[in-house]
C-alpha atoms as a PDB file:
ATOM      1  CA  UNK A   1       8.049 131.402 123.053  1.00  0.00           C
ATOM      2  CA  UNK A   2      10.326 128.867 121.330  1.00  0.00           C
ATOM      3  CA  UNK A   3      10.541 124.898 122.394  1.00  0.00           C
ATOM      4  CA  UNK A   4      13.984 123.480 122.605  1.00  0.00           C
ATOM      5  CA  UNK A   5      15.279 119.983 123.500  1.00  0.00           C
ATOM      6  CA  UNK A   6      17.830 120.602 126.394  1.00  0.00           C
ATOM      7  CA  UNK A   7      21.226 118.313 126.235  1.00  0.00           C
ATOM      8  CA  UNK A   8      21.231 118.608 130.231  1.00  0.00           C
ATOM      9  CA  UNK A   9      19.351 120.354 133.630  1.00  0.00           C
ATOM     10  CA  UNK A  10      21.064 120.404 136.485  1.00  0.00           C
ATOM     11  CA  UNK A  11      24.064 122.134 137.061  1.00  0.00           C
ATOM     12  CA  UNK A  12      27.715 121.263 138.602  1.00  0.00           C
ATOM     13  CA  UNK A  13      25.646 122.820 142.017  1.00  0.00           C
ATOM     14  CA  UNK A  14      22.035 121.127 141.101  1.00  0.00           C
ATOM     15  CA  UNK A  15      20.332 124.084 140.064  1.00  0.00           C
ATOM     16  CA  UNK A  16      18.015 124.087 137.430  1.00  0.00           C
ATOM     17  CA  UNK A  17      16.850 127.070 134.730  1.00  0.00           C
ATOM     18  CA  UNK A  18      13.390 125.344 133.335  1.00  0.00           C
ATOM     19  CA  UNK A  19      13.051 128.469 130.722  1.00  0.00           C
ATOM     20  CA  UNK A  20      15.429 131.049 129.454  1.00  0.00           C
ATOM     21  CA  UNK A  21      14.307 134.823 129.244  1.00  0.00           C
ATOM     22  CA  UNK A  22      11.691 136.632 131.211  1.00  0.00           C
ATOM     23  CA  UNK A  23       8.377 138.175 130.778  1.00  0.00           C
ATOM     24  CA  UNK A  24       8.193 139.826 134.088  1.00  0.00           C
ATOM     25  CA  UNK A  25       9.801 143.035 132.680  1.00  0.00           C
ATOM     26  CA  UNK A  26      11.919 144.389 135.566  1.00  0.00           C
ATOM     27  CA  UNK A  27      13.979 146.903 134.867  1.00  0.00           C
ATOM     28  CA  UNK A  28      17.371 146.031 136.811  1.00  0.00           C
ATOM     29  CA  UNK A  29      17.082 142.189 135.385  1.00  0.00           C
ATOM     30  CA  UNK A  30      20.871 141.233 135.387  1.00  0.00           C
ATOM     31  CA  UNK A  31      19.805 138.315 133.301  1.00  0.00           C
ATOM     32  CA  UNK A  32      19.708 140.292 130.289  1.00  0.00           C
ATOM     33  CA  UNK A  33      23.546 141.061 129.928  1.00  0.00           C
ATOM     34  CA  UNK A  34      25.584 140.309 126.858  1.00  0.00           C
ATOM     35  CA  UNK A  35      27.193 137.833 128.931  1.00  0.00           C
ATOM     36  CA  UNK A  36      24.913 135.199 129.299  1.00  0.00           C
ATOM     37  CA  UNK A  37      25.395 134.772 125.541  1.00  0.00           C
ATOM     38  CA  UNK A  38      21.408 134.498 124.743  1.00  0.00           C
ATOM     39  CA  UNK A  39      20.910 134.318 121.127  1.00  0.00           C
ATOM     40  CA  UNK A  40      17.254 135.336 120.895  1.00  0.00           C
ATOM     41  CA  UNK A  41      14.881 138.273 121.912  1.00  0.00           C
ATOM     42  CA  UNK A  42      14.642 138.074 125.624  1.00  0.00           C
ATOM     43  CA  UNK A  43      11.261 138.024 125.863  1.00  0.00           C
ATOM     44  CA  UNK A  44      10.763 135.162 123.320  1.00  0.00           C
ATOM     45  CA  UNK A  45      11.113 132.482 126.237  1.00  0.00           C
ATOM     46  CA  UNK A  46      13.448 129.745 125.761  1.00  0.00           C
ATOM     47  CA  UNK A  47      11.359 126.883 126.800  1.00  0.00           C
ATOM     48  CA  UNK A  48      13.015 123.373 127.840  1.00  0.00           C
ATOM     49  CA  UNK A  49      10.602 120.925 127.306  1.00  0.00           C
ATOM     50  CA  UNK A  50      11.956 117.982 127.966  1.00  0.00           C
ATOM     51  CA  UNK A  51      13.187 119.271 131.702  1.00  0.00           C
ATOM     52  CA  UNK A  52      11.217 116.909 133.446  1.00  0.00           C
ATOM     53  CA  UNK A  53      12.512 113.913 131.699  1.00  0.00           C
ATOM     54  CA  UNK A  54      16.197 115.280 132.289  1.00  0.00           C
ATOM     55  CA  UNK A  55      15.416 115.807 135.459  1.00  0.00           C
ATOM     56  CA  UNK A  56      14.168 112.197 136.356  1.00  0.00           C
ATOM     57  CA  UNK A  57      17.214 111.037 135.001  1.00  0.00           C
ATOM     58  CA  UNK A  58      19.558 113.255 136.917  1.00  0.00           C
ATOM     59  CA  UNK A  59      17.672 112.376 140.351  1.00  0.00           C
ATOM     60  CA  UNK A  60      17.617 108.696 139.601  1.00  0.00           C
ATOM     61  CA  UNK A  61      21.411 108.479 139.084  1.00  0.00           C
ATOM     62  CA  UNK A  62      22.108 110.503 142.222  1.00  0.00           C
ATOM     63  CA  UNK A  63      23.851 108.361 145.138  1.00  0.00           C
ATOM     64  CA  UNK A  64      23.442 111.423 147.376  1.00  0.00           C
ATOM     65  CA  UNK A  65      20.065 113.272 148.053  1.00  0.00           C
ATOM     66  CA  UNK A  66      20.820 117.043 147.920  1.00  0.00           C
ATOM     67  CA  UNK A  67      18.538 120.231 147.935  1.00  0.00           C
ATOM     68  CA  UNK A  68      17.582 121.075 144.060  1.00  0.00           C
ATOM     69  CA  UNK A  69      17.423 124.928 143.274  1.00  0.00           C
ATOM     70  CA  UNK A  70      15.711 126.230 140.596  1.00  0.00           C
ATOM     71  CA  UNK A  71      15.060 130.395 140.335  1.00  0.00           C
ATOM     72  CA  UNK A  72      18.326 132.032 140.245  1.00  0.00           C
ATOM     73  CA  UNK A  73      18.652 132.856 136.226  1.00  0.00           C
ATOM     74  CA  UNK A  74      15.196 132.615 135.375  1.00  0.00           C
ATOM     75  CA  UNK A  75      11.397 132.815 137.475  1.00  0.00           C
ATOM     76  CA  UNK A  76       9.863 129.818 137.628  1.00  0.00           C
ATOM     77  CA  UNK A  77       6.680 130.848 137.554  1.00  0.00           C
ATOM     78  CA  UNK A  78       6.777 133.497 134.758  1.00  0.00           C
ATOM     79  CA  UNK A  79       3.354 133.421 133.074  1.00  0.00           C
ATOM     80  CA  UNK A  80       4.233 130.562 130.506  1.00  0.00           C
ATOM     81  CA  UNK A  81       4.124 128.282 133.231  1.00  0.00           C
ATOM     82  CA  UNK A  82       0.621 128.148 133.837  1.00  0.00           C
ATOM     83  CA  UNK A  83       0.694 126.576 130.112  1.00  0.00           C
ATOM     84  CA  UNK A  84       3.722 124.503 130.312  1.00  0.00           C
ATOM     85  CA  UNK A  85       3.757 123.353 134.241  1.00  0.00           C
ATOM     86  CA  UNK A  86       7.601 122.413 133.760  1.00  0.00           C
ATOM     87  CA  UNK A  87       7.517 123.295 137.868  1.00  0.00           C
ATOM     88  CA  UNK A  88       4.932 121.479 138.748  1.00  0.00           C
ATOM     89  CA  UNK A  89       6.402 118.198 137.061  1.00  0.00           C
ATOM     90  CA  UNK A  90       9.566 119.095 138.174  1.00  0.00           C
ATOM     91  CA  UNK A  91       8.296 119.590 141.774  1.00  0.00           C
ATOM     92  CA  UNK A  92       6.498 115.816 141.667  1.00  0.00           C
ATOM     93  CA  UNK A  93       9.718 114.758 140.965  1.00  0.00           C
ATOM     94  CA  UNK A  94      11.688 116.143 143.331  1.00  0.00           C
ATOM     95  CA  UNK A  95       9.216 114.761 145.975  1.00  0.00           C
ATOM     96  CA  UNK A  96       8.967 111.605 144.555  1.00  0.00           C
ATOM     97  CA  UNK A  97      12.824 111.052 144.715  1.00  0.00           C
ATOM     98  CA  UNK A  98      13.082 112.494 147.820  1.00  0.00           C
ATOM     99  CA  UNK A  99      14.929 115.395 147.210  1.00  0.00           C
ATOM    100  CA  UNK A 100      14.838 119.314 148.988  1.00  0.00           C
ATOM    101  CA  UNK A 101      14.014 122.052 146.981  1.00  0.00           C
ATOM    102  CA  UNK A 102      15.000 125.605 147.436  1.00  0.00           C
ATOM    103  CA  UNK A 103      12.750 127.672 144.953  1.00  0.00           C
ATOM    104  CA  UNK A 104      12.805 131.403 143.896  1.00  0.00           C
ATOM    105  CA  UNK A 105       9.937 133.897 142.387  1.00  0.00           C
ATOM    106  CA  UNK A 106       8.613 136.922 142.552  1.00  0.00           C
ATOM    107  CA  UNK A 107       5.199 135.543 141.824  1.00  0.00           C
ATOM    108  CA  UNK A 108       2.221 134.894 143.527  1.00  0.00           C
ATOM    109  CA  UNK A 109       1.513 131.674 140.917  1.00  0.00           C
ATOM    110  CA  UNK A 110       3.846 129.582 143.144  1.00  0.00           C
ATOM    111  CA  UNK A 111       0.535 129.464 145.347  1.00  0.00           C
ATOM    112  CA  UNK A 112      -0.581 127.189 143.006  1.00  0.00           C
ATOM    113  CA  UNK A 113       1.733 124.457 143.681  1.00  0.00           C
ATOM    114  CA  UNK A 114       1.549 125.147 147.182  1.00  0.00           C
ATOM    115  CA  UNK A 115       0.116 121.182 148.446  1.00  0.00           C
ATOM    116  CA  UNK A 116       3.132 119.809 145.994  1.00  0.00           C
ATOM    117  CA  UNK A 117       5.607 122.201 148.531  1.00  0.00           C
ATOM    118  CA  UNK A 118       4.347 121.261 151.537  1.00  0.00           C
ATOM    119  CA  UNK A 119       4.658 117.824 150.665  1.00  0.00           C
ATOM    120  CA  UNK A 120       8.034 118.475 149.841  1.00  0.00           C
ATOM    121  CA  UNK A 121       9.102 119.919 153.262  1.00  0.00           C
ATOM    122  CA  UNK A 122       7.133 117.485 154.826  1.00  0.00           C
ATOM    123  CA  UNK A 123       9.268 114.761 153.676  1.00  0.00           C
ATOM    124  CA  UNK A 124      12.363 116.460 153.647  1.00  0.00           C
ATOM    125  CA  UNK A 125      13.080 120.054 152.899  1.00  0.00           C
ATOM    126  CA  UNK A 126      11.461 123.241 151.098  1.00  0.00           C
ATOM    127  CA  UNK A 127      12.411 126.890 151.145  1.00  0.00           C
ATOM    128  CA  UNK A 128      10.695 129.137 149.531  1.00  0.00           C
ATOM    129  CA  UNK A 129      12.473 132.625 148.490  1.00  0.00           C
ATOM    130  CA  UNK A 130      11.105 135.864 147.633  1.00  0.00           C
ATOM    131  CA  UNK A 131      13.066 138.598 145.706  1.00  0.00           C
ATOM    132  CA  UNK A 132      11.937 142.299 147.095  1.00  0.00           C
ATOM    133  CA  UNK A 133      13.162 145.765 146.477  1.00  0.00           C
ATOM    134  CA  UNK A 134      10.501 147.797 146.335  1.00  0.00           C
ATOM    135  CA  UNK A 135       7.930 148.456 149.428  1.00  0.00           C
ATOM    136  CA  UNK A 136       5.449 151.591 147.641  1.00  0.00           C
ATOM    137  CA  UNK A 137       3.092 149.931 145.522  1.00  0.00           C
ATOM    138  CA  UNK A 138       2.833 152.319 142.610  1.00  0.00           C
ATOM    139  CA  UNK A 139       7.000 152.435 142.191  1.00  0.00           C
ATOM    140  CA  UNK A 140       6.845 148.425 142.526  1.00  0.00           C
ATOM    141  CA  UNK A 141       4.815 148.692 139.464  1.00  0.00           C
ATOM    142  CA  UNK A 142       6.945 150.838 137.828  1.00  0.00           C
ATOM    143  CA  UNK A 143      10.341 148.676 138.630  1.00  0.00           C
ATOM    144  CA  UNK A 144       8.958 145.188 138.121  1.00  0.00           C
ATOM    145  CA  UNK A 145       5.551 145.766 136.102  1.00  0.00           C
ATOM    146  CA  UNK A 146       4.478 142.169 134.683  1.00  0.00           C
ATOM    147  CA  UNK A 147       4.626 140.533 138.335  1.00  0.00           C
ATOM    148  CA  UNK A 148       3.491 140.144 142.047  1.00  0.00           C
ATOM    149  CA  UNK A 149       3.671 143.582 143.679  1.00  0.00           C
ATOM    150  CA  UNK A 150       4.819 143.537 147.133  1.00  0.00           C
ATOM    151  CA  UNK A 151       2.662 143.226 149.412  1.00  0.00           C
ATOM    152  CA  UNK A 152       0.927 139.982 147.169  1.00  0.00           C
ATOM    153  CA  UNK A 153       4.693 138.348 147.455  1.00  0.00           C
ATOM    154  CA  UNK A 154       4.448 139.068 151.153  1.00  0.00           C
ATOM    155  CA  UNK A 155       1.189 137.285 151.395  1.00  0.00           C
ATOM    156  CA  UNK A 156       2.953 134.505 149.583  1.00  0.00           C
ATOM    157  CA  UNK A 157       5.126 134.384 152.241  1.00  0.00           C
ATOM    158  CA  UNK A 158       2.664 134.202 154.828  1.00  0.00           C
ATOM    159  CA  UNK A 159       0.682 131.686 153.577  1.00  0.00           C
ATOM    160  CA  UNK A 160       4.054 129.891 153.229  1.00  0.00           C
ATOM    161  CA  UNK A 161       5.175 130.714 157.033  1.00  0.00           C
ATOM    162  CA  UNK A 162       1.674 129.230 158.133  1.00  0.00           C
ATOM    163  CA  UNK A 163       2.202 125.801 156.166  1.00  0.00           C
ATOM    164  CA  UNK A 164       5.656 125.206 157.924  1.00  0.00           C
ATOM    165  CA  UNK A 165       7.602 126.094 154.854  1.00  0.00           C
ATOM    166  CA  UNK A 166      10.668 128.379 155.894  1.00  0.00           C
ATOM    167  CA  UNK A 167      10.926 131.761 153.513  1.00  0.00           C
ATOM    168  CA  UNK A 168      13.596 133.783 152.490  1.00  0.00           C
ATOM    169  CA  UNK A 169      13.905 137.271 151.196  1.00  0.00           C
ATOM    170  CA  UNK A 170      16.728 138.481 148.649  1.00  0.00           C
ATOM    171  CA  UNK A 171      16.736 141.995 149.608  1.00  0.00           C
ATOM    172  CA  UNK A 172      18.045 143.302 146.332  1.00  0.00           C
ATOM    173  CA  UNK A 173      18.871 144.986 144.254  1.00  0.00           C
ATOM    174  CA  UNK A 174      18.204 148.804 145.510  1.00  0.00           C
ATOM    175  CA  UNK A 175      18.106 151.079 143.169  1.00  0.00           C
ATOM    176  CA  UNK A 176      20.242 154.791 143.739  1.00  0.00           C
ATOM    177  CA  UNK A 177      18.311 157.737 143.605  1.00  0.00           C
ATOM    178  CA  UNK A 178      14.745 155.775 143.878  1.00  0.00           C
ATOM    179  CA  UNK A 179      14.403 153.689 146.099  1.00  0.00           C
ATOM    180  CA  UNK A 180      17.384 153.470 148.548  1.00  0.00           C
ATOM    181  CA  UNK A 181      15.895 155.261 151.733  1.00  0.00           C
ATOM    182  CA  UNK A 182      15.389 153.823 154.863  1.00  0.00           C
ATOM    183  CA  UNK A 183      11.779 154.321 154.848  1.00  0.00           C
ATOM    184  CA  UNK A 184      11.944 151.973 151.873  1.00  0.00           C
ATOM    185  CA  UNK A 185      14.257 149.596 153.639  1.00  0.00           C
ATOM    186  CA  UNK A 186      11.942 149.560 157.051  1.00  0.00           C
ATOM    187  CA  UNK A 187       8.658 148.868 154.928  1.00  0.00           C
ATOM    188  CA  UNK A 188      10.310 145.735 153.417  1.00  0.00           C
ATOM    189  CA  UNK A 189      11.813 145.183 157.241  1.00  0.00           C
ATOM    190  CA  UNK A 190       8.049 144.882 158.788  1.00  0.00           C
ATOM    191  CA  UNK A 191       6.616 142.737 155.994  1.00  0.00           C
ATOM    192  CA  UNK A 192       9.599 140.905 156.816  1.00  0.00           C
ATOM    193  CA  UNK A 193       8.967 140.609 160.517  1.00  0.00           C
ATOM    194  CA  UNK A 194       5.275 140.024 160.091  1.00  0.00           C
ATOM    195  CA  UNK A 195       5.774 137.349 157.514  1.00  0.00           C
ATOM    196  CA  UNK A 196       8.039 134.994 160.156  1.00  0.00           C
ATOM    197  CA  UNK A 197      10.710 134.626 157.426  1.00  0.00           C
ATOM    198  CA  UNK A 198      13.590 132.724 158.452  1.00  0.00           C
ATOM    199  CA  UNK A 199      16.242 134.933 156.698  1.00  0.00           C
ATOM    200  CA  UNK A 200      17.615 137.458 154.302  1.00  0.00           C
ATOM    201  CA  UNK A 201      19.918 137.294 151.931  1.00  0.00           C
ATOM    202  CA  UNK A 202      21.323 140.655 151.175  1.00  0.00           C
ATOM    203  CA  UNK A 203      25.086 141.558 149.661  1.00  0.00           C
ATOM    204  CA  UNK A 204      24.936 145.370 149.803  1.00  0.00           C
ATOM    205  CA  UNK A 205      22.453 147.531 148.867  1.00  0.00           C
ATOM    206  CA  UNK A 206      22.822 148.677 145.502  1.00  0.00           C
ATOM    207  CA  UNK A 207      22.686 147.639 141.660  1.00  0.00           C
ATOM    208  CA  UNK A 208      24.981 145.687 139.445  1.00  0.00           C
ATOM    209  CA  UNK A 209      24.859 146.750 135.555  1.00  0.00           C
ATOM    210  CA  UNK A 210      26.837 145.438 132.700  1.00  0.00           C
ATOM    211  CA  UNK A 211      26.344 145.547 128.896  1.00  0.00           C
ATOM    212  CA  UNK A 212      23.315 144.971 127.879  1.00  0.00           C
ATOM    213  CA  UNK A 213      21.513 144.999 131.221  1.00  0.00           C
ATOM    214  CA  UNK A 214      22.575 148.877 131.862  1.00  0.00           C
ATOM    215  CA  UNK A 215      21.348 150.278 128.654  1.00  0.00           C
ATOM    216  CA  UNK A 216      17.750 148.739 128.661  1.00  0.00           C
ATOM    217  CA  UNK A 217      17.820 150.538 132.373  1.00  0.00           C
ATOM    218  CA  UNK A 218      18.456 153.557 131.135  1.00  0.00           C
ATOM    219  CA  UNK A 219      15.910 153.529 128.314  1.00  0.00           C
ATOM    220  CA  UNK A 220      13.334 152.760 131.492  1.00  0.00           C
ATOM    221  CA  UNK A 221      15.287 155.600 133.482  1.00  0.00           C
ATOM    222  CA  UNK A 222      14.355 157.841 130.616  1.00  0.00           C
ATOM    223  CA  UNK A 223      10.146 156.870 130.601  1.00  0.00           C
ATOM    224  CA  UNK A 224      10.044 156.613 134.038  1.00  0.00           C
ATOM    225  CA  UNK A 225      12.307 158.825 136.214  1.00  0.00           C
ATOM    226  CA  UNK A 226      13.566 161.952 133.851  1.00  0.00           C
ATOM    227  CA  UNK A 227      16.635 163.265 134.573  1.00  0.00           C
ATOM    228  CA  UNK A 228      17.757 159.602 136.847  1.00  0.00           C
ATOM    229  CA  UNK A 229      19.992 158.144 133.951  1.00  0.00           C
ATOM    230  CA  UNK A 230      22.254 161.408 134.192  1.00  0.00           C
ATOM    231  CA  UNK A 231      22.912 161.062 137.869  1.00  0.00           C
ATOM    232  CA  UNK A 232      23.743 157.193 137.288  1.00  0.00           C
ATOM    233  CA  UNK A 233      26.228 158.228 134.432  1.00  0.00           C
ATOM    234  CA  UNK A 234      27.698 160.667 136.390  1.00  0.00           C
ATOM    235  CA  UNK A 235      27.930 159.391 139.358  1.00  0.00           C
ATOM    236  CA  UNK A 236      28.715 155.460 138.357  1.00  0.00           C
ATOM    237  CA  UNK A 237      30.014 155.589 134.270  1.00  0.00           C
ATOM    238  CA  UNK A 238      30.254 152.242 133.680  1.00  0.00           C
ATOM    239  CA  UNK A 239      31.029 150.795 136.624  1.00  0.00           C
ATOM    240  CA  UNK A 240      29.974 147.227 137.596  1.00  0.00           C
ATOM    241  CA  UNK A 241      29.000 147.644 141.204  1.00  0.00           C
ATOM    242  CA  UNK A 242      27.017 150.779 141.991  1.00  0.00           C
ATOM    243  CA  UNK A 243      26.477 151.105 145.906  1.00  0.00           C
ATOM    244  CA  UNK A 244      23.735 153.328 147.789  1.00  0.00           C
ATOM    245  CA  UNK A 245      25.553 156.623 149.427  1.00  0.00           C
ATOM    246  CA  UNK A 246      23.843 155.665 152.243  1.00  0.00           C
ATOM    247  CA  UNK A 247      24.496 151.948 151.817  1.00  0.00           C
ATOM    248  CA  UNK A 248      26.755 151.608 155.023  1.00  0.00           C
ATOM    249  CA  UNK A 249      23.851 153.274 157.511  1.00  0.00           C
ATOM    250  CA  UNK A 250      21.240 151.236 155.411  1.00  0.00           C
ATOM    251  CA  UNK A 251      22.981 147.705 156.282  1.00  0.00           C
ATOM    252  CA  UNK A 252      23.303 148.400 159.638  1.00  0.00           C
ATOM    253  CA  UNK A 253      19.922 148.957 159.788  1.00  0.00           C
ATOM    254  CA  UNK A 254      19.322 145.725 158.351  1.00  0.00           C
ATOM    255  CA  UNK A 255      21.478 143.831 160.690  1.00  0.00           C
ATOM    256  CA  UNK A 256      20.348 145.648 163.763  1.00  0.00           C
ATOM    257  CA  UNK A 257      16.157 144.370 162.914  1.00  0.00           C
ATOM    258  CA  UNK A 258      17.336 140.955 161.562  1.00  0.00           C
ATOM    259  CA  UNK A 259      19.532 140.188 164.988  1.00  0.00           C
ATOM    260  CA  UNK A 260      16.149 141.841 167.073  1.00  0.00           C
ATOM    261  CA  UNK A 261      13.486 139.597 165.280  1.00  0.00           C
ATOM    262  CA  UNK A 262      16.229 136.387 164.871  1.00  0.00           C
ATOM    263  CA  UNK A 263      16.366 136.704 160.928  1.00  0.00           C
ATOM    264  CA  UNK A 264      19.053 134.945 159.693  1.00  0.00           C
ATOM    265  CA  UNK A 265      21.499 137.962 157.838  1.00  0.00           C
ATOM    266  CA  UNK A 266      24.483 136.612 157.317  1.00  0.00           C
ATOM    267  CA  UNK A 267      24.930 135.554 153.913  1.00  0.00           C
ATOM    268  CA  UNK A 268      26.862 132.584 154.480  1.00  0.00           C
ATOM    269  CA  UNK A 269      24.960 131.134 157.149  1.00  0.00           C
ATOM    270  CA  UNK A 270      21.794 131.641 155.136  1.00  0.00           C
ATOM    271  CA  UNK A 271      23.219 130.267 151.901  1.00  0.00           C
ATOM    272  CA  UNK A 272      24.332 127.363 154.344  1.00  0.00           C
ATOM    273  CA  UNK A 273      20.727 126.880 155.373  1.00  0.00           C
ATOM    274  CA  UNK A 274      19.580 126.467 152.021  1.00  0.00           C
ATOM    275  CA  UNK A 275      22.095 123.740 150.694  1.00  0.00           C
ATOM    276  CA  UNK A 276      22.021 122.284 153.623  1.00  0.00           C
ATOM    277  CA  UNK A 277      19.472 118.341 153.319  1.00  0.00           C
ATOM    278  CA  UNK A 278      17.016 117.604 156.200  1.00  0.00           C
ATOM    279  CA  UNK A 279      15.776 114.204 155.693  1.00  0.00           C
ATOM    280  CA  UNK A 280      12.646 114.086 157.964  1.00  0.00           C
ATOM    281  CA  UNK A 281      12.404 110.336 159.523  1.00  0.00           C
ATOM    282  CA  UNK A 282       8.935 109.775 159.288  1.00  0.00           C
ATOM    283  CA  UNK A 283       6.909 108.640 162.689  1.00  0.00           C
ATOM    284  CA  UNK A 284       5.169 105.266 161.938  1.00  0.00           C
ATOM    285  CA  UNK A 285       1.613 104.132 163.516  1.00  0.00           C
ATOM    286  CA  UNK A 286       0.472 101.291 164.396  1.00  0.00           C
ATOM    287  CA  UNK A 287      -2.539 101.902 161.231  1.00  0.00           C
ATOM    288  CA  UNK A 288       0.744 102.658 158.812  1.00  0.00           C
ATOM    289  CA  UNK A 289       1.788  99.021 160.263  1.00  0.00           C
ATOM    290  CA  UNK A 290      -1.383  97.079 159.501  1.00  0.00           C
ATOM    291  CA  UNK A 291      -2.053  99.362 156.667  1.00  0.00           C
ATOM    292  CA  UNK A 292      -5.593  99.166 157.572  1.00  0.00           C
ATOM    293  CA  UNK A 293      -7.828 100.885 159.800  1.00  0.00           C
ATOM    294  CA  UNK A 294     -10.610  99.616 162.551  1.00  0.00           C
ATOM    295  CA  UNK A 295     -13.607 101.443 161.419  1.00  0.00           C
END
């Protein structure tokens, strides 16, 4: 890890990146394409330590409240954070201004902060996502080895559902030739069911791989899944977007369990959800009142 001094936070859309790089080791990570421009090893974690002062003053200077997301480029709970807790004093914040929060992980450590959330949605608005691509066990291991498995993100999400925080599932990506069947689709389906989550969010199901990102997925091809790396090439060459061959049957599966269990699919209506402030008006007692009690 390396500590910088970050000129700003939040973005043009208030999201938020509290570290840069990733030591959960997936395979497919997008985030490590030449694109993103990052100018050290991508495992050497870019940490921004003074995010919660940044923060404070972003929030402060805000006329409007808004939902703040924070998960998109990089976990927030990667395994520094247990040393650094850059979420958890960025998650007092956002309560303490009165902000929402949409968050994203694939890690059980967001359990840790899970009072901080419910306060949160308590007092305005807190969804919780959960990316998922893999329902077998031992292949989730393989794909993203340094993080939550499956089923231990869908008991996240459970424990979440049963606080009153709404959860979220990016269904993606799905990987040709290993993991795009529908058994693997229907596994994540009936954790999805079980766990009450309010929607998906789902594009097509597939992979996107540019430079940089595609050739440390084929070096994992090659230890992993001999012979996989040839079909891709073959099949894809460099393409950007590689879709499933079954990717039209597979999406109408989706959309035909979401609509039956009323699981938001749609990905502008669920996108909509998430942006979207609920300021919870707060019901006042007479002991609130006095601010005293009669025992």
């Amino acid at each position: 890890m390396h500590e910088v001094m970050a000129k700003g936070i939040l973005s043009a859309k208030n999201g938020m990146n509290l570290y840069r790089g990733c030591t959960h080791g997936c395979i497919y990570c997008d985030a490590r394409s030449k694109c993103y421009q990052m100018n050290h090893a991508f495992e050497d974690i870019e940490v921004k330590v003074n995010a919660p002062e940044l923060l404070e003053k972003a929030l402060r200077s805000k006329r409007k409240k808004c939902m703040i997301g924070t998960g998109a480029m990089s976990d927030p709970y990667i395994h520094l954070e247990e040393k650094c807790n850059l979420t958890g004093k960025c998650l007092e914040l956002i309560h303490d201004y009165d902000f929402g929060l949409a968050i994203q992980t694939k890690s059980s450590r967001i359990l840790r902060d899970l009072e901080q959330l419910r306060k949160i949605n308590n007092k305005t608005k807190c969804v919780v996502q959960m990316t998922v691509t893999t329902y077998d066990e031992e292949t989730c291991k393989i794909v993203e080895p340094n993080v939550s498995t499956t089923k231990e993100r869908f008991e996240v999400l459970e424990i979440m559902g049963d606080n009153g925080i709404p959860t979220v599932v990016w269904l993606d990506p799905i990987l040709p030739f290993i993991n795009d069947t529908e058994e693997n689709l229907r596994g994540i389906l009936d954790y999805c069911i079980k766990a009450k989550i309010k929607g998906v969010v789902c594009f097509s199901l597939g992979l996107t791989l540019r430079e940089g990102n595609r050739e440390y997925f084929y070096g994992k091809l090659d230890q992993s899944f001999p012979g996989v790396k040839e079909k891709y090439i073959k099949k894809y060459g460099n393409a950007y977007e590689l879709p499933c061959d079954n990717n039209q049957y597979l999406m109408k599966v989706l959309r035909n369990e979401c609509e039956k269990h009323g699981i938001m699919h749609h990905t502008g209506q669920v996108f909509s959800y998430m942006s979207k402030m609920e300021e919870k008006t707060r019901q006042i007692s007479l002991l609130d009142l006095m601010g005293e009690s009669f025992i």
